[in-house]
PDB file of N, CA and C in Angstrom:
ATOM      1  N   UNK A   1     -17.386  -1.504 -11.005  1.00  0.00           N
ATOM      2  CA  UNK A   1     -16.039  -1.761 -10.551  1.00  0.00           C
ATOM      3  C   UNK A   1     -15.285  -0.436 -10.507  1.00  0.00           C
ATOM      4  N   UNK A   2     -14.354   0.192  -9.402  1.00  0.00           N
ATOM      5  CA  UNK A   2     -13.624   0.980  -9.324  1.00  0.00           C
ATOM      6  C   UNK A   2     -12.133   0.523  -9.399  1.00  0.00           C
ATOM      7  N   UNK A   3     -11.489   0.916  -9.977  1.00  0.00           N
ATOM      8  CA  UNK A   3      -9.934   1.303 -10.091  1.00  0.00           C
ATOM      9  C   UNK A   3      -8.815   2.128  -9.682  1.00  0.00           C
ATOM     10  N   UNK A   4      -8.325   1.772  -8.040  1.00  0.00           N
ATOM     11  CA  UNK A   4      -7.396   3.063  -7.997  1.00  0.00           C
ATOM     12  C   UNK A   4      -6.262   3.178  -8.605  1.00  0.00           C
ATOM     13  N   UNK A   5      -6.106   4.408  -8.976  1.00  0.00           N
ATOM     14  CA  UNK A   5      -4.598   4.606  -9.833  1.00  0.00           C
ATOM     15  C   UNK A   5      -3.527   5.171  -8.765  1.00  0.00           C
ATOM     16  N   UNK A   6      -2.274   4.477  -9.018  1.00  0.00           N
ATOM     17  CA  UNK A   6      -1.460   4.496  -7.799  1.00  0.00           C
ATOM     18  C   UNK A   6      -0.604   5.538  -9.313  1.00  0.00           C
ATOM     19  N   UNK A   7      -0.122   5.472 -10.237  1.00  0.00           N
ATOM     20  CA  UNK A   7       0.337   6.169 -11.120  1.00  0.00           C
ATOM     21  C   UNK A   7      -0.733   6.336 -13.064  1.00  0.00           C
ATOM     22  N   UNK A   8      -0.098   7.597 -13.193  1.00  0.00           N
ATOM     23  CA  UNK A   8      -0.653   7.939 -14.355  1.00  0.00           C
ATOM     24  C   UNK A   8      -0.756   6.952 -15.524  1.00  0.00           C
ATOM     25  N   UNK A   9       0.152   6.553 -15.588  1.00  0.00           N
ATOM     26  CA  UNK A   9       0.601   5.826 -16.588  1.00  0.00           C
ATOM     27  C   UNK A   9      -0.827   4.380 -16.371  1.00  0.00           C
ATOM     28  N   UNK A  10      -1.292   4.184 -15.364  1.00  0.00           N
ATOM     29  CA  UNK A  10      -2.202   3.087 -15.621  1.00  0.00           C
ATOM     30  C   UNK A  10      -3.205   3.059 -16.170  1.00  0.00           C
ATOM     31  N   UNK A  11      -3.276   4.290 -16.319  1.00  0.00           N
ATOM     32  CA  UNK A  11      -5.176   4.758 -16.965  1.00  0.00           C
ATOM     33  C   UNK A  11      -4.812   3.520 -18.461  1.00  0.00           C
ATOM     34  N   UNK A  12      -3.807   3.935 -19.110  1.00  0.00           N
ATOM     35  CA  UNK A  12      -3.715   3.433 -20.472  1.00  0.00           C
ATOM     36  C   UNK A  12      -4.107   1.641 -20.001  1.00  0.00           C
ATOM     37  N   UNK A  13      -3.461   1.160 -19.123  1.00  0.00           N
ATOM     38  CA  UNK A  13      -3.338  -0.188 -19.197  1.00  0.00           C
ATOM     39  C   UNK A  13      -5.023  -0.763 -19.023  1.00  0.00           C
ATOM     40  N   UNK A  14      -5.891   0.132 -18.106  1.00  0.00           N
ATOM     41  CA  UNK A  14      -6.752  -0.178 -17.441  1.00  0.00           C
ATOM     42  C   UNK A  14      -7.954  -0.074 -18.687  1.00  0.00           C
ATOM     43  N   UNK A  15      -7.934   0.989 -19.785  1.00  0.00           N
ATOM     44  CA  UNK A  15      -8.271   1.303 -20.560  1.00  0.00           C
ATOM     45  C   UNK A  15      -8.072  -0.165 -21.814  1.00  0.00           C
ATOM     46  N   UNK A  16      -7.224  -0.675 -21.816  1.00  0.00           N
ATOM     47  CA  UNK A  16      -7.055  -1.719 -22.409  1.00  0.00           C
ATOM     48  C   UNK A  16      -7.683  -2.844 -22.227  1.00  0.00           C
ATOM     49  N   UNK A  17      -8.279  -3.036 -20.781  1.00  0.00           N
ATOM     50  CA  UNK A  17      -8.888  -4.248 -20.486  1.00  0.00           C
ATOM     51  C   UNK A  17     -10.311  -4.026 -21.342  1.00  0.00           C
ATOM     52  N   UNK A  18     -10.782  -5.484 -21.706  1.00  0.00           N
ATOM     53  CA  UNK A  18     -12.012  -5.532 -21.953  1.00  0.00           C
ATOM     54  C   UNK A  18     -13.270  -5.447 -21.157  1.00  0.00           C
ATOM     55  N   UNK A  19     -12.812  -5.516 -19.962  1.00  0.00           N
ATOM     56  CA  UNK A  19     -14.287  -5.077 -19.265  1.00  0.00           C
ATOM     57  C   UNK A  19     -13.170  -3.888 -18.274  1.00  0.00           C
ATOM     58  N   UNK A  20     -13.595  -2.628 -18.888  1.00  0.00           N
ATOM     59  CA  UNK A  20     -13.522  -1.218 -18.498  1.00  0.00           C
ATOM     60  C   UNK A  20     -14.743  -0.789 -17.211  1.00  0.00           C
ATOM     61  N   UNK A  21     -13.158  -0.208 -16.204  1.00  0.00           N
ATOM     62  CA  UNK A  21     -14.213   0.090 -14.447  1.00  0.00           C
ATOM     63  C   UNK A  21     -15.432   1.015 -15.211  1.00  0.00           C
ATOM     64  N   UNK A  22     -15.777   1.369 -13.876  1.00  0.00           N
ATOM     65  CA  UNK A  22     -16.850   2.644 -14.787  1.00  0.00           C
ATOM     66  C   UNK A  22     -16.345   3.777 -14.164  1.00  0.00           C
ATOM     67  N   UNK A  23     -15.453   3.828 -12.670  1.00  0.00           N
ATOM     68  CA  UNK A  23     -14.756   5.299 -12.538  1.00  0.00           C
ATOM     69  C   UNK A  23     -13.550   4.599 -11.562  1.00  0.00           C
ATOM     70  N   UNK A  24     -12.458   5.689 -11.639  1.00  0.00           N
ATOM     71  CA  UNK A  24     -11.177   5.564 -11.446  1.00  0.00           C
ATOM     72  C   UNK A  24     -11.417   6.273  -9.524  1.00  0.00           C
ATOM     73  N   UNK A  25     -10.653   6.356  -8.854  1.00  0.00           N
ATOM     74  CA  UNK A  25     -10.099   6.771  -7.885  1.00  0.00           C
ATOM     75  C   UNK A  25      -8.634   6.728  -7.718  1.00  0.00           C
ATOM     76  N   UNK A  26      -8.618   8.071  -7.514  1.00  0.00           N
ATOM     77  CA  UNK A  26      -7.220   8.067  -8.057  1.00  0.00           C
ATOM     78  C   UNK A  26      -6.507   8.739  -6.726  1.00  0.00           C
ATOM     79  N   UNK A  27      -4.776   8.291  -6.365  1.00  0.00           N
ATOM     80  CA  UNK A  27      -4.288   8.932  -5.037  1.00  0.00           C
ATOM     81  C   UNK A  27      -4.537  10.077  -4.606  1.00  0.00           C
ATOM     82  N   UNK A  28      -4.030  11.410  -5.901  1.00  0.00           N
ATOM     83  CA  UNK A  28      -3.983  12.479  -5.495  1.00  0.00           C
ATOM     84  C   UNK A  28      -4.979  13.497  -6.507  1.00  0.00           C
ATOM     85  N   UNK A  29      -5.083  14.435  -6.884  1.00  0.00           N
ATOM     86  CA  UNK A  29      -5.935  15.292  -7.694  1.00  0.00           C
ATOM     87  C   UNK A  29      -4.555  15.316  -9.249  1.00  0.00           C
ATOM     88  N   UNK A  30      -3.568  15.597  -9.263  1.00  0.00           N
ATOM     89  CA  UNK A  30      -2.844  15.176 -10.374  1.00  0.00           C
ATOM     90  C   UNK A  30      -2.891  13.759 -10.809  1.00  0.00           C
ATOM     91  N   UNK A  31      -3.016  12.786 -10.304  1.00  0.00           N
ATOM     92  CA  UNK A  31      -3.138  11.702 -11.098  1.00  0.00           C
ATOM     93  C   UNK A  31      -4.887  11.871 -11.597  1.00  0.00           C
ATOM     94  N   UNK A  32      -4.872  11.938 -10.892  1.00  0.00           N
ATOM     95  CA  UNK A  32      -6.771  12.181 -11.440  1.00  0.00           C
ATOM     96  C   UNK A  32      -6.724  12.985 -12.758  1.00  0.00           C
ATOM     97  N   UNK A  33      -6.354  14.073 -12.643  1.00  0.00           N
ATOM     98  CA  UNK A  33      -5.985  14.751 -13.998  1.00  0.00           C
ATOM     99  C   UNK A  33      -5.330  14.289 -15.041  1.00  0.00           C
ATOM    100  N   UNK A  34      -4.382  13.796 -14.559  1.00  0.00           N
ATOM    101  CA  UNK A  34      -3.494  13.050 -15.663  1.00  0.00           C
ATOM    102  C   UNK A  34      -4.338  11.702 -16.359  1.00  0.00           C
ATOM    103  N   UNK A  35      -5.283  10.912 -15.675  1.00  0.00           N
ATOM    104  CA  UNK A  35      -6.414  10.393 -15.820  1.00  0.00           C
ATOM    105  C   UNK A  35      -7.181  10.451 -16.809  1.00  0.00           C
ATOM    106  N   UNK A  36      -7.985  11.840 -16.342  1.00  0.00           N
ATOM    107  CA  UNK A  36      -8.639  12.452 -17.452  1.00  0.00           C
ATOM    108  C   UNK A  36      -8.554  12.684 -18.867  1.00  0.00           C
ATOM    109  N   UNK A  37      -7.187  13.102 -19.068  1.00  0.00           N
ATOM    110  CA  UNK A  37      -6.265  13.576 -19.999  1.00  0.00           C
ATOM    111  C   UNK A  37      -5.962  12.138 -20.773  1.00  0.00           C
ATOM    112  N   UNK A  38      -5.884  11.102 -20.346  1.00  0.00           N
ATOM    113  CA  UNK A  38      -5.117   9.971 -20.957  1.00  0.00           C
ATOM    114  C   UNK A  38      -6.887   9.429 -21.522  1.00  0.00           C
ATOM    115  N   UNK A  39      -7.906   9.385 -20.501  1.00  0.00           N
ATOM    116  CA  UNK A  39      -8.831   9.060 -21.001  1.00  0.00           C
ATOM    117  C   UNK A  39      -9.602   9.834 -22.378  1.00  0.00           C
ATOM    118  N   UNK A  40      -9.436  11.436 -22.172  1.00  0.00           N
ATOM    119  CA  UNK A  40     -10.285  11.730 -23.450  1.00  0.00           C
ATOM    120  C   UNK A  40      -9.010  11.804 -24.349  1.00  0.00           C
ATOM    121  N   UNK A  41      -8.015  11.295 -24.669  1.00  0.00           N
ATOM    122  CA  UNK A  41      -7.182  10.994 -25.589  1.00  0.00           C
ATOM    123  C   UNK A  41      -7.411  10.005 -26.489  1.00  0.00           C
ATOM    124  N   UNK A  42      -8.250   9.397 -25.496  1.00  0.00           N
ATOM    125  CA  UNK A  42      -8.908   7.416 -25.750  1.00  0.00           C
ATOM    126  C   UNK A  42     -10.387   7.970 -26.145  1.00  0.00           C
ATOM    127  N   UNK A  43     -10.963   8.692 -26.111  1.00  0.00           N
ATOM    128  CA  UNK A  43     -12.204   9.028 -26.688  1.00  0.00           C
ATOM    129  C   UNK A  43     -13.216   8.515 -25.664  1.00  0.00           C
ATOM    130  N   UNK A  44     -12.644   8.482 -24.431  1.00  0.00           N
ATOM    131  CA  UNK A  44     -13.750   8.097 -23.500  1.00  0.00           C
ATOM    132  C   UNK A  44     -14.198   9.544 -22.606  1.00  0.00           C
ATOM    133  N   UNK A  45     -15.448   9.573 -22.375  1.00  0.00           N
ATOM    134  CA  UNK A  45     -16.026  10.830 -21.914  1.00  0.00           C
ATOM    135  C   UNK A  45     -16.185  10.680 -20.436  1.00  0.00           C
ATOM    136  N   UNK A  46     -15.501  11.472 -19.681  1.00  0.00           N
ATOM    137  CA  UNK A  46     -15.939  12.329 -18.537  1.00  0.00           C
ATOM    138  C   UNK A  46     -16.995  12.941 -18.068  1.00  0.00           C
ATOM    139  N   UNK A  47     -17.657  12.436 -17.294  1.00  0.00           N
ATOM    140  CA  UNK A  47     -18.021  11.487 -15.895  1.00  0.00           C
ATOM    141  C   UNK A  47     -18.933  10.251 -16.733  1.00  0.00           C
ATOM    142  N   UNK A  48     -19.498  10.924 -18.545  1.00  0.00           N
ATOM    143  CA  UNK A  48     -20.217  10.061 -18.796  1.00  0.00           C
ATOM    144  C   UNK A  48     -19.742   8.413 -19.030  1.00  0.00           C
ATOM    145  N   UNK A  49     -18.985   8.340 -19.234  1.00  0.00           N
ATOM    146  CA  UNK A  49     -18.313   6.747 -19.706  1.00  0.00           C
ATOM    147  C   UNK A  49     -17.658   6.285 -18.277  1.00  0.00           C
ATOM    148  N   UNK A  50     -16.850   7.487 -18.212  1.00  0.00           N
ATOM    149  CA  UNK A  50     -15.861   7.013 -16.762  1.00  0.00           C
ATOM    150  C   UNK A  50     -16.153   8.331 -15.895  1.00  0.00           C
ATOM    151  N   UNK A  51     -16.362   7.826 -14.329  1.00  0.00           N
ATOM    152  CA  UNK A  51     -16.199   8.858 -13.345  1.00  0.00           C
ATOM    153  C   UNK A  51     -14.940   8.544 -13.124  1.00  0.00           C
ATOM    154  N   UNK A  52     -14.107   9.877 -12.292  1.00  0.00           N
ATOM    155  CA  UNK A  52     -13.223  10.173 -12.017  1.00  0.00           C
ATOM    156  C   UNK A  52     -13.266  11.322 -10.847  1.00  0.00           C
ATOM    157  N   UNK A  53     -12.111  10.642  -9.772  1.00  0.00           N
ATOM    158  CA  UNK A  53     -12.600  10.836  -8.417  1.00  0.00           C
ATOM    159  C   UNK A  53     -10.804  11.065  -7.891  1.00  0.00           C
ATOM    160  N   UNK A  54     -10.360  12.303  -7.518  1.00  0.00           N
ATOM    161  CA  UNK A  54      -9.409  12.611  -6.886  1.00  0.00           C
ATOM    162  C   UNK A  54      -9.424  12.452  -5.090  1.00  0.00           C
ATOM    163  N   UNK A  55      -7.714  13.031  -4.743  1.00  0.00           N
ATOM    164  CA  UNK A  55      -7.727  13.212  -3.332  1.00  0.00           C
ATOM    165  C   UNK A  55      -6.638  14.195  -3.083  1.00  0.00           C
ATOM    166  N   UNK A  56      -7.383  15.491  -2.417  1.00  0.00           N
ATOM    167  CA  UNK A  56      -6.042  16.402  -2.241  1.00  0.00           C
ATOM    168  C   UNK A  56      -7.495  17.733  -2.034  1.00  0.00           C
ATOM    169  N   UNK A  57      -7.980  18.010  -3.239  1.00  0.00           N
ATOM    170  CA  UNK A  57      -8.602  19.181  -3.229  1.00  0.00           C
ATOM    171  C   UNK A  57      -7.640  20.339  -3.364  1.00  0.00           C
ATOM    172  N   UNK A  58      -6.745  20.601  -4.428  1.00  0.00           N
ATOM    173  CA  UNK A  58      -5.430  21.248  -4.827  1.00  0.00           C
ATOM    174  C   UNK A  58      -6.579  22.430  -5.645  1.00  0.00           C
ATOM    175  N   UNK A  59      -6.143  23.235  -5.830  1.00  0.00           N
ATOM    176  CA  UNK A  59      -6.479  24.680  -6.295  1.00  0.00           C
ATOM    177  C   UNK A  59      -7.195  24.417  -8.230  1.00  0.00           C
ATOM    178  N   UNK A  60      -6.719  23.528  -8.508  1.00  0.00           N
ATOM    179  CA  UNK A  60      -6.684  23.110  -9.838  1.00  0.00           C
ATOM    180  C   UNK A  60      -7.764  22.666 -10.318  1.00  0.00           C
ATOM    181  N   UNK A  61      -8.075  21.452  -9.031  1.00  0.00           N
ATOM    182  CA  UNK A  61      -9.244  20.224  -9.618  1.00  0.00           C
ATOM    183  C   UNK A  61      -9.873  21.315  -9.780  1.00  0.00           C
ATOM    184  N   UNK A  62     -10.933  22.721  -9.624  1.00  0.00           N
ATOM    185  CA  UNK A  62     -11.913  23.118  -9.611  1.00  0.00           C
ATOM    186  C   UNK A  62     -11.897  23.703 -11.292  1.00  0.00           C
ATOM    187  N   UNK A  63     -10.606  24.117 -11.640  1.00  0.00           N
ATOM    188  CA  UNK A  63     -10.391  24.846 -13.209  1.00  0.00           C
ATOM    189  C   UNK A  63     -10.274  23.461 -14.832  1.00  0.00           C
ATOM    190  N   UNK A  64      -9.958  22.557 -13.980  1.00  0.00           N
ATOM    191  CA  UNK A  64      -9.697  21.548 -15.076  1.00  0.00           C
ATOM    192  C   UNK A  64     -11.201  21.491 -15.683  1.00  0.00           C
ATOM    193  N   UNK A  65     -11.631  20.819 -16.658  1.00  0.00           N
ATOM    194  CA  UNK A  65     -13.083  20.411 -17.572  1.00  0.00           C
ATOM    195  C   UNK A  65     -12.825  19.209 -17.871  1.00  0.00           C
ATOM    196  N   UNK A  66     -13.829  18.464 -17.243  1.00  0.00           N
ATOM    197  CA  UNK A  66     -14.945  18.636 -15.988  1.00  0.00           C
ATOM    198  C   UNK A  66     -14.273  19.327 -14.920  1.00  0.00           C
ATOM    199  N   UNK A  67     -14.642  19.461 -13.739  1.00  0.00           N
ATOM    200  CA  UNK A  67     -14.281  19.962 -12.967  1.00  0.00           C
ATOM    201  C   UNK A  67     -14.186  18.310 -11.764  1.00  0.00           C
ATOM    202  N   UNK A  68     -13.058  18.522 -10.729  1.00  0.00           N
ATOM    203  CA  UNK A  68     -12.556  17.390 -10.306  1.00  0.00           C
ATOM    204  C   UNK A  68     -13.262  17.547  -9.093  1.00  0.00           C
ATOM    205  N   UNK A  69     -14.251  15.757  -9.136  1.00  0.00           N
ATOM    206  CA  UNK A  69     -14.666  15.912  -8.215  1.00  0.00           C
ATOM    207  C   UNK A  69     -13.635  14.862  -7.010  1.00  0.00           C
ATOM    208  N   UNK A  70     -13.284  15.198  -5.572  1.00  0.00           N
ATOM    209  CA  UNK A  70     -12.310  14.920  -4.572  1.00  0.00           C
ATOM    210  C   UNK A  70     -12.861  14.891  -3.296  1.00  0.00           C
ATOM    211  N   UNK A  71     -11.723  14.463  -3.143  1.00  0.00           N
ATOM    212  CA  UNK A  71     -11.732  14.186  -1.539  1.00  0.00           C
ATOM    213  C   UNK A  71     -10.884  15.440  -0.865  1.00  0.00           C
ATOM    214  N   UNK A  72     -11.187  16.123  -0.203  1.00  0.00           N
ATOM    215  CA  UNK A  72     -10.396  17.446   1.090  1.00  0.00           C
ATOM    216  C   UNK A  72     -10.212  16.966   1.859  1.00  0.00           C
ATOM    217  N   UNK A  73      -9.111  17.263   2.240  1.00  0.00           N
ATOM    218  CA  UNK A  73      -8.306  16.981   3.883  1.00  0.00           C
ATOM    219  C   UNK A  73      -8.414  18.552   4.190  1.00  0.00           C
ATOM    220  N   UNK A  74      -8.627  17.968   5.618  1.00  0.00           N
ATOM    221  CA  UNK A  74      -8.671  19.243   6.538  1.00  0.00           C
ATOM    222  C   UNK A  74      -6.840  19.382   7.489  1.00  0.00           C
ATOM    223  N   UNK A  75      -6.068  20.383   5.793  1.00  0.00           N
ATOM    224  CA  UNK A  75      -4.414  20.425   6.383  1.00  0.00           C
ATOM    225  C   UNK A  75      -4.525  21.010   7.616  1.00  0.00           C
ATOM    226  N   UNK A  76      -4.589  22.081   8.003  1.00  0.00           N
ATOM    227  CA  UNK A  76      -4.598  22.376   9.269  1.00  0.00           C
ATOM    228  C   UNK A  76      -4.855  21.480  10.880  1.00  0.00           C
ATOM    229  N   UNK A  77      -5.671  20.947  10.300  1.00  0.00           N
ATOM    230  CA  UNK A  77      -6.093  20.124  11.564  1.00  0.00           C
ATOM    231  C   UNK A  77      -4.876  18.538  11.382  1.00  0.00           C
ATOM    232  N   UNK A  78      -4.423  18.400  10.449  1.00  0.00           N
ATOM    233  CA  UNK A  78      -3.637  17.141   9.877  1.00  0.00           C
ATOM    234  C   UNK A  78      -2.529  17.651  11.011  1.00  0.00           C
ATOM    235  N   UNK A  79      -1.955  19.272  10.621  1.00  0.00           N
ATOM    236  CA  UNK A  79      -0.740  20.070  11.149  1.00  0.00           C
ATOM    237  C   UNK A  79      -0.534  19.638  12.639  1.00  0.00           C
ATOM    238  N   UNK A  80      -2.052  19.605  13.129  1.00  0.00           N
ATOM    239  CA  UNK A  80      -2.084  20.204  14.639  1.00  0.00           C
ATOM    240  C   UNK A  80      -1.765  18.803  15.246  1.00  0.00           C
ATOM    241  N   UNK A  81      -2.282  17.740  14.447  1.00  0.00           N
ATOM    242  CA  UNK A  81      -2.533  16.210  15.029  1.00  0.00           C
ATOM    243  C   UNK A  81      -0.947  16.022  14.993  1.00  0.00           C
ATOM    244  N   UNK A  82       0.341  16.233  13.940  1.00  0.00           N
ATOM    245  CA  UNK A  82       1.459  15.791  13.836  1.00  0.00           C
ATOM    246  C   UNK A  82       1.994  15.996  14.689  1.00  0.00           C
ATOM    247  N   UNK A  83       2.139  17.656  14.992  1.00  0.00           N
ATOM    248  CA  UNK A  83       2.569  18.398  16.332  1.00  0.00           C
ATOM    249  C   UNK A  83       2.507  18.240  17.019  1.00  0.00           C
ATOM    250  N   UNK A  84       0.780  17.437  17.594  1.00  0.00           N
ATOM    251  CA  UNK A  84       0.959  16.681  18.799  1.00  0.00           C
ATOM    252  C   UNK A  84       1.397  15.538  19.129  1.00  0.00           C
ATOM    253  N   UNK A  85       1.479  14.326  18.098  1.00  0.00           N
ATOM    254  CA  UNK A  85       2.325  13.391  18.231  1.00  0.00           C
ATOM    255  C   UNK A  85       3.440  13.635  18.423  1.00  0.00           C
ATOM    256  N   UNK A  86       4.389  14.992  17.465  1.00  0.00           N
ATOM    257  CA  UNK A  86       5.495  14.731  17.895  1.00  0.00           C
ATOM    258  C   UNK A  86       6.031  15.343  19.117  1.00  0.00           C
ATOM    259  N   UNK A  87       5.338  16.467  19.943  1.00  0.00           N
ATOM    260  CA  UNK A  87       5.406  16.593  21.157  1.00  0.00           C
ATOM    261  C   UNK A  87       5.591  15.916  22.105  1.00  0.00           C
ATOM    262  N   UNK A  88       4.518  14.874  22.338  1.00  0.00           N
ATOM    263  CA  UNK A  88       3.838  14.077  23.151  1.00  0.00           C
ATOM    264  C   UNK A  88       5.693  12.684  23.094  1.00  0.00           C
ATOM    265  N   UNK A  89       5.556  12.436  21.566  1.00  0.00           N
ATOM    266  CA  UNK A  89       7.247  11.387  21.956  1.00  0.00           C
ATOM    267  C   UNK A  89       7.955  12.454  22.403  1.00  0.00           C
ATOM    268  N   UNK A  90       8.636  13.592  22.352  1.00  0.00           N
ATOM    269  CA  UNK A  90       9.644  14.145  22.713  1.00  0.00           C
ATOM    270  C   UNK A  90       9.402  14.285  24.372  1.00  0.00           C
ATOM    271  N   UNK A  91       8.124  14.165  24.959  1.00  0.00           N
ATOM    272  CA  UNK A  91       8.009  14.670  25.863  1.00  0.00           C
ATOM    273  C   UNK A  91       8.226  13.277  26.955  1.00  0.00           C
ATOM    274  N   UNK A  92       8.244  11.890  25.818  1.00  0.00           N
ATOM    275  CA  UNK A  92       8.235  10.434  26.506  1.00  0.00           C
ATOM    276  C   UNK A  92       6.617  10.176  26.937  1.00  0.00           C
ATOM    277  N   UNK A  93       5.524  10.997  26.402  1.00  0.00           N
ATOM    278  CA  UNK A  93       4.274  10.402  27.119  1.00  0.00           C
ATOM    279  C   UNK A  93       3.679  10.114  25.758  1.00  0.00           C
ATOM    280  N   UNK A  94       3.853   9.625  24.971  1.00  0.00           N
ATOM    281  CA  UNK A  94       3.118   9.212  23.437  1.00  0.00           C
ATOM    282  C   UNK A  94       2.570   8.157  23.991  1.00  0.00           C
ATOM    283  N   UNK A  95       1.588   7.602  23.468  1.00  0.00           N
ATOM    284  CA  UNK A  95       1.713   5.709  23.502  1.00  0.00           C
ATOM    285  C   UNK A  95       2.425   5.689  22.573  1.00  0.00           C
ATOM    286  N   UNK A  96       2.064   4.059  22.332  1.00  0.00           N
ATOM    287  CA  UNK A  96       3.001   3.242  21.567  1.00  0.00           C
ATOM    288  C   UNK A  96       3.097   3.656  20.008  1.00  0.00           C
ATOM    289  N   UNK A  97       4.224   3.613  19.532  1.00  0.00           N
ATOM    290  CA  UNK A  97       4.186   3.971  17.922  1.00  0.00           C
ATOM    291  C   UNK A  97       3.832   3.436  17.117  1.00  0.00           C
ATOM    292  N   UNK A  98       3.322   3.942  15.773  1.00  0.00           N
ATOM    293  CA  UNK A  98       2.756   3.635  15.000  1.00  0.00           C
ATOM    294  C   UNK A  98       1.242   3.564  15.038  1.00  0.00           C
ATOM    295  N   UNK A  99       0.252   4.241  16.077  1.00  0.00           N
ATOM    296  CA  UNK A  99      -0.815   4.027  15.985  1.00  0.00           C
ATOM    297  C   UNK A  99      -1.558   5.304  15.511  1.00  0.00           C
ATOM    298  N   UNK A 100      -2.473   4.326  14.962  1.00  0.00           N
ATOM    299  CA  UNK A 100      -3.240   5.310  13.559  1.00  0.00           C
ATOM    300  C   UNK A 100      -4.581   6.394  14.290  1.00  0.00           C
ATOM    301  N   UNK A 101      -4.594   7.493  13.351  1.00  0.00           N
ATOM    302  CA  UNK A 101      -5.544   8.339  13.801  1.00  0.00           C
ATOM    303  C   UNK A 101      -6.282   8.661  12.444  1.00  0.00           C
ATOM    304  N   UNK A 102      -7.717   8.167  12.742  1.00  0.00           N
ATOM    305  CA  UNK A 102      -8.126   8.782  11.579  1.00  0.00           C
ATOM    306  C   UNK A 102      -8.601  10.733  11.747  1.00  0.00           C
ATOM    307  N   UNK A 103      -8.263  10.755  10.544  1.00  0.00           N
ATOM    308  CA  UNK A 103      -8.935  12.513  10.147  1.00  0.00           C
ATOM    309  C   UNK A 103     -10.013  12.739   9.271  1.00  0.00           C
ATOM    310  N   UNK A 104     -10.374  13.928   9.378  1.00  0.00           N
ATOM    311  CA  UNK A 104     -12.028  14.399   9.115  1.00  0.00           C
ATOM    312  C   UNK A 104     -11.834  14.644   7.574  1.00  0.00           C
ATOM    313  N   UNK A 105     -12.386  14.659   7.227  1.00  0.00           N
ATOM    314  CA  UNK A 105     -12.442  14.605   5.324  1.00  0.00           C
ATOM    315  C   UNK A 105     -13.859  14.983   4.792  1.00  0.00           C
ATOM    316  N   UNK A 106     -13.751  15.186   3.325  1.00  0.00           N
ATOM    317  CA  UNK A 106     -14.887  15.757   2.674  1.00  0.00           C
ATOM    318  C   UNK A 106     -14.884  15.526   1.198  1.00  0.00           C
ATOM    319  N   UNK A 107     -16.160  14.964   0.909  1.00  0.00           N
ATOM    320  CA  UNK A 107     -15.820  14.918  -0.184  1.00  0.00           C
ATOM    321  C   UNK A 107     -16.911  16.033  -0.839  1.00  0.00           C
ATOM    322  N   UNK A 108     -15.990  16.498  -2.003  1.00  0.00           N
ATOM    323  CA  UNK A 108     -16.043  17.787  -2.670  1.00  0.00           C
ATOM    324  C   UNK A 108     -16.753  17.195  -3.871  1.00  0.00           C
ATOM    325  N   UNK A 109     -17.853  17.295  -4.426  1.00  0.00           N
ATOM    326  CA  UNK A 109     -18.912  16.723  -5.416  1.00  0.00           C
ATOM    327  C   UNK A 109     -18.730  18.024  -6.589  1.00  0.00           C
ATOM    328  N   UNK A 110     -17.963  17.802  -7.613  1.00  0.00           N
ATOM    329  CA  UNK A 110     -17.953  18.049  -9.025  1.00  0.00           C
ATOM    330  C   UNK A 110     -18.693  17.863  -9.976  1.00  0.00           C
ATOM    331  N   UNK A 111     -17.877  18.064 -11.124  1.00  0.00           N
ATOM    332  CA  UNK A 111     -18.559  17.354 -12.877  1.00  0.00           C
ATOM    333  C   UNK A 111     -17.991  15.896 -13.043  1.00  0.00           C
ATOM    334  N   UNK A 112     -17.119  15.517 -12.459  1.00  0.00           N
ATOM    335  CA  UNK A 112     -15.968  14.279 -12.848  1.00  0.00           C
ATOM    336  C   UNK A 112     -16.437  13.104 -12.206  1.00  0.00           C
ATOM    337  N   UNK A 113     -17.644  13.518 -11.502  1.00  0.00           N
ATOM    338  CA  UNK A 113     -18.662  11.550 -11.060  1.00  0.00           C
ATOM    339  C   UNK A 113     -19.739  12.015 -10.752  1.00  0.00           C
TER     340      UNK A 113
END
């Protein structure tokens, strides 16, 4: 079973249940950390008890222990896709709003799963 953490503060609650996920996914690479932190507080071990799985790929996950394993967005290319949406409405030739684009991603394999 996986668990995403939408805030820090849930590790504790999730940690409380009697049948414990076996790894977290968490929004960003700070909650993931903050994660970590709440878990070996609880005496549960990293990646061995619980994996733990960020999203951001921030400068950090790589220095924390374990080291955070994540998900990368490719910002640049995120930049270029906005720019062109918002061109494209200013220019009146968008389609219709609200439609979704997916982007290219990576996941970055650590110590933390």
């Amino acid at each position: 079973m996986v668990v995403r953490l939408s805030h820090i503060t849930a590790a504790a609650s999730v940690l409380a249940r009697r049948n414990r996920p076996s790894a977290f996914f968490a929004a960003n690479d700070l909650m993931a950390i903050g994660a970590m932190a709440a878990l070996r507080d609880a005496g549960v071990a990293v990646p061995e008890d619980m994996a733990v799985v960020g999203f951001d790929d921030i400068f950090i996950a790589r220095l924390v222990s374990p080291s955070l394993t994540t998900v990368s967005q490719f910002q640049h290319l995120i930049g270029v896709a906005a720019a062109e949406t918002l061109l494209d409405r200013l220019r009146g030739s968008a389609s219709k709003p609200g439609v979704n684009r997916e982007m290219p991603y990576r996941l970055v394999e650590r110590e933390s799963a």
